[in-house]
Protein backbone atom coordinates (compact mmCIF):
# COMPACT_ATOMS: atom_id res chain seq x y z
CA UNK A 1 0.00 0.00 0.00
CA UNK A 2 2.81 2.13 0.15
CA UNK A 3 2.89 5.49 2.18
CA UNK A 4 -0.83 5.28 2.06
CA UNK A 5 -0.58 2.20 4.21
CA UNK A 6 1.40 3.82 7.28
CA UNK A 7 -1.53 5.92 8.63
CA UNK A 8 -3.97 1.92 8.54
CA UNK A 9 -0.69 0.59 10.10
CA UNK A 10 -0.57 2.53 13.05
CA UNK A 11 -4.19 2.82 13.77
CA UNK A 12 -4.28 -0.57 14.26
CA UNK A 13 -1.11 -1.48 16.31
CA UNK A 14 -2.37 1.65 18.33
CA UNK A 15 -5.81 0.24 18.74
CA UNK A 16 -4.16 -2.71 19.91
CA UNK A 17 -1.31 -1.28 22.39
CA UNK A 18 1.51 -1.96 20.19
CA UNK A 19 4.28 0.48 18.75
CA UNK A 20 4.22 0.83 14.72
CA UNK A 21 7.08 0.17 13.11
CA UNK A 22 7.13 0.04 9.32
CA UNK A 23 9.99 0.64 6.24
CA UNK A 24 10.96 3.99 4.79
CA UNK A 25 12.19 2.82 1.26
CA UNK A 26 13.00 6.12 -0.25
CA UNK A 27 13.21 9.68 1.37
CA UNK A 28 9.94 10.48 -0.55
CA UNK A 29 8.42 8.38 2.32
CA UNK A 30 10.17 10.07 5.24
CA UNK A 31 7.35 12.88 6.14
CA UNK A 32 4.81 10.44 5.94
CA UNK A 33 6.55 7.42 8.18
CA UNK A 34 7.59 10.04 10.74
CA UNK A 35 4.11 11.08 11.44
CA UNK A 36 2.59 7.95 11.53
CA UNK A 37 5.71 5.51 12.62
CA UNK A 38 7.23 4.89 15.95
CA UNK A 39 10.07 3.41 14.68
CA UNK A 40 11.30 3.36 11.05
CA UNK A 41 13.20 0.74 9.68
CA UNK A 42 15.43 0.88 6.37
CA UNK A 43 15.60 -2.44 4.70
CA UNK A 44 18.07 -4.48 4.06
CA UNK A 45 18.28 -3.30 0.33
CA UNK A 46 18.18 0.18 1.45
CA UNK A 47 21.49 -0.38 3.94
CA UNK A 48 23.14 1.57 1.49
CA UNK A 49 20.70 4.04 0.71
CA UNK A 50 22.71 7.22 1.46
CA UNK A 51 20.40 9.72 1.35
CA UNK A 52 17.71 7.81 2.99
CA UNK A 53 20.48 7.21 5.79
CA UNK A 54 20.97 11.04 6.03
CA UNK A 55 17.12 11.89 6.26
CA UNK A 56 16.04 9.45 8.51
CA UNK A 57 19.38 10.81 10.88
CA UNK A 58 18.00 14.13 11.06
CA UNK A 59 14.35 12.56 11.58
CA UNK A 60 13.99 12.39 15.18
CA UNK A 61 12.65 9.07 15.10
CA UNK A 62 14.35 5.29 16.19
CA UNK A 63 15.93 3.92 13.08
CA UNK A 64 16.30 0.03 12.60
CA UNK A 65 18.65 -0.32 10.10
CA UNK A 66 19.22 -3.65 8.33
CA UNK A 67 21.93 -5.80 7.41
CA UNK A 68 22.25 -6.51 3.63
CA UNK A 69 23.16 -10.00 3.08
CA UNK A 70 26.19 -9.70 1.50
CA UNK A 71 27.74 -6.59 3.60
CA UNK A 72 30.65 -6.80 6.08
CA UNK A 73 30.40 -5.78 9.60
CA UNK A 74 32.09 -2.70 8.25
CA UNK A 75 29.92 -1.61 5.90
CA UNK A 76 26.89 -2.00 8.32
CA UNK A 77 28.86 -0.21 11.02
CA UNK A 78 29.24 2.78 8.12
CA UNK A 79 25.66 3.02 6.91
CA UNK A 80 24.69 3.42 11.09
CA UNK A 81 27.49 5.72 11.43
CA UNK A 82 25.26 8.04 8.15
CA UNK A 83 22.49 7.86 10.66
CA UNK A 84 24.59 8.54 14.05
CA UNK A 85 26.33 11.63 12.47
CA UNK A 86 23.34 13.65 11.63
CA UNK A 87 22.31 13.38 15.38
CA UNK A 88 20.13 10.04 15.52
CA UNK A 89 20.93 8.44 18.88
CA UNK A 90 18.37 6.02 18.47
CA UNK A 91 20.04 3.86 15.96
CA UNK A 92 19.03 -0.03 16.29
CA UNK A 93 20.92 -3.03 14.25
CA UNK A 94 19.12 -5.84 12.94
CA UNK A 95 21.19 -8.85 11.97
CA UNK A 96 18.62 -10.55 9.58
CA UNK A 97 21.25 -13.11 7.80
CA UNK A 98 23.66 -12.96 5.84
CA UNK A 99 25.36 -14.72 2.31
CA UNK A 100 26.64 -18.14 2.97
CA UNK A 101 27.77 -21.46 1.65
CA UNK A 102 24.33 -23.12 2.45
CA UNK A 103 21.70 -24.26 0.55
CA UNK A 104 18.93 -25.21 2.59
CA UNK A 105 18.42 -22.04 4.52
CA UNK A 106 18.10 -18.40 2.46
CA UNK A 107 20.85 -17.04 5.14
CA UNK A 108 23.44 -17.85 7.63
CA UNK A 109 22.23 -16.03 11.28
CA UNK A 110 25.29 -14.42 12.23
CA UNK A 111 25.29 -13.90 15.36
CA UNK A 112 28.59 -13.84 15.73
CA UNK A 113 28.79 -10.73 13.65
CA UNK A 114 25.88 -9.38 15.54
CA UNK A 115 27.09 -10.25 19.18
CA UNK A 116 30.78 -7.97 17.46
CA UNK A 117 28.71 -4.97 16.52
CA UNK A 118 26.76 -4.96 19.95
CA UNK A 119 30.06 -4.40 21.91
CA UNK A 120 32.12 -2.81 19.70
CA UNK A 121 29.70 -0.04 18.68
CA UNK A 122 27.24 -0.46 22.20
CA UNK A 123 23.84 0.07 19.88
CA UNK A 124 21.12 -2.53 20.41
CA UNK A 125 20.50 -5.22 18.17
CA UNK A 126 17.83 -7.16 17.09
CA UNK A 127 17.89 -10.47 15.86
CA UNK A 128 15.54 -11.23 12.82
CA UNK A 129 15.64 -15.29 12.41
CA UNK A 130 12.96 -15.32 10.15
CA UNK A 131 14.64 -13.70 7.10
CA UNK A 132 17.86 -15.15 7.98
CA UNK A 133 16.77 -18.83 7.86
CA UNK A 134 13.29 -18.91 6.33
CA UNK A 135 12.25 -22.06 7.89
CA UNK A 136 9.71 -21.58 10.81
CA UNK A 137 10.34 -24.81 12.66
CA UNK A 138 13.85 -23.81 13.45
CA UNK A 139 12.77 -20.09 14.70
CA UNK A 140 12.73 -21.20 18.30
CA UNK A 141 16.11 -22.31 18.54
CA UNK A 142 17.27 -19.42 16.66
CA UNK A 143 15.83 -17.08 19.31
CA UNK A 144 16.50 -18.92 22.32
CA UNK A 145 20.26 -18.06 21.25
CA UNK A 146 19.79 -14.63 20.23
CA UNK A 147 18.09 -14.38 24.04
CA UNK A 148 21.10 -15.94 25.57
CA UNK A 149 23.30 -13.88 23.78
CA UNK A 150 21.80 -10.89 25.49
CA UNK A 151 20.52 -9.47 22.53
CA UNK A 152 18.06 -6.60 22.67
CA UNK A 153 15.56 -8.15 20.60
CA UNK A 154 14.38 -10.69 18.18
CA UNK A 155 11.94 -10.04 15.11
CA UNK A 156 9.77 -13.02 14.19
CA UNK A 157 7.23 -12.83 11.49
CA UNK A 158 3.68 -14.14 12.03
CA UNK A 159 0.56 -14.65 10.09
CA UNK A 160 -2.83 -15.57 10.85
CA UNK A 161 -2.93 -18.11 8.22
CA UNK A 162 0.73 -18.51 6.49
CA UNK A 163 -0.10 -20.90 4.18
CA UNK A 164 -2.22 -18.34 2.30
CA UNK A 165 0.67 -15.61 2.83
CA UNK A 166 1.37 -13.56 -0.02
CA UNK A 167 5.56 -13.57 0.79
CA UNK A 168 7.37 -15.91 2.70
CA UNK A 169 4.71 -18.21 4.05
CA UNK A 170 7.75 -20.66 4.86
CA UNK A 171 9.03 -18.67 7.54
CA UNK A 172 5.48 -17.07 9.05
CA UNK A 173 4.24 -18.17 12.17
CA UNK A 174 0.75 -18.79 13.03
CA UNK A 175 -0.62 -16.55 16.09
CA UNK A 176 -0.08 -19.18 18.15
CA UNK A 177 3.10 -20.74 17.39
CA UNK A 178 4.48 -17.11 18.13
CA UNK A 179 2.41 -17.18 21.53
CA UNK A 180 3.77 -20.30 22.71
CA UNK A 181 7.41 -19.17 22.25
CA UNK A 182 7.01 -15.51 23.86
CA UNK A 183 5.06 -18.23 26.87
CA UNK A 184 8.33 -19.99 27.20
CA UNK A 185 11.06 -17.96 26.48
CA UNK A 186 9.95 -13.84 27.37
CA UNK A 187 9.11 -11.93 30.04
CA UNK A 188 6.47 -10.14 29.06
C-alpha cells in the first residue's frame, strides 16, 4: 500500500497497544513514516541508501537499520554511522542473515557478527531469524540463542494463516506458534 498504508498501520497497532514500526524505502516516504511511525526501519536493500540514511538521521525518530546479506560488519557499522552523524541516537541493528555457503536455509544467522557490533559499537541489536533462515520450525532455537546472547531483541514474522501468505509463508508463524514461544522464552 505504500505510504498510504502507514496511517492503517498505526491505527491498528495503536488500537491494539503496540508500537508501529514500518519501512521507509525512499526519502519520498520520510514525512509520511515520521508522522505515523514509531520506529522506522530501512531495509536491508536500502542499507546503502545514502540519502535515505541522512534523512532518517536528522528525523527524530528510532531507526532500525538492516543488514544486507552480503555486507561486512564494516559496511553495516558505516551506513549506522550516516544515521549517528546527523544526530540520531536512536540507531538499532538488525542482523537478519547474511550470504553463505548453504543451501537449505536463504541465510546464515550471524550472530557472531551481531554479538561484534553490539560491543564494539554499544547500539542494540535485534535479531531477525525469520529472514535469515526462512524455515519456521527452526525459529525457536534461533531465538533462544539470540536471548542468551543478550541481545536486545528478536523479530519473528507471524501470520494468521501462512499458508495463504502472499511472501514468505515458509518462515510465518501462526498466532499461536508465536504465543507459545514468547510463553516460554519472554518476560512479558
Amino acid at each position: 500500500m505504500g505510504r498510504s498504508g502507514y496511517a492503517l498501520l498505526a491505527e491498528a497497532a495503536h488500537a491494539n497497544g503496540m508500537a508501529c514500526i514500518s519501512e521507509a524505502l525512499s526519502e519520498d516516504d520520510v514525512p509520511e513514516a515520521v508522522e505515523y511511525l514509531d520506529l522506522i526501519q530501512i531495509g536491508a536493500r536500502n542499507m546503502q541508501n545514502f540519502a535515505l540514511l541522512r534523512k532518517l538521521g536528522r528525523c527524530g525518530k528510532p531507526v532500525m537499520l538492516k543488514r544486507n546479506p552480503g555486507a561486512t560488519l564494516q559496511e553495516w557499522a558505516s551506513a549506522a554511522e550516516y544515521l549517528l552523524k546527523e544526530g540520531n541516537r536512536r540507531v538499532i541493528l538488525c542482523e537478519r542473515g547474511v550470504r553463505g555457503l548453504e543451501s537449505e536455509l536463504r541465510y546464515t544467522l550471524d550472530l557472531a557478527g551481531a554479538a561484534f557490533m553490539q560491543h564494539r559499537y554499544s547500539l542494540p541489536v535485534v535479531i531477525d531469524p525469520s529472514h535469515a533462515t526462512g524455515v519456521k520450525q527452526i525459529l525457536e532455537a534461533c531465538t533462544t540463542g539470540a536471548l542468551a546472547m543478550g541481545f536486545a531483541g528478536v523479530m519473528l514474522e507471524t501470520h494468521p494463516r501462512p499458508v495463504e501468505a502472499r511472501s514468505d509463508a515458509n518462515q510465518a508463524l501462526t498466532p499461536e506458534e508465536f504465543s507459545a514461544i514468547c510463553r516460554r522464552h519472554l518476560t512479558l
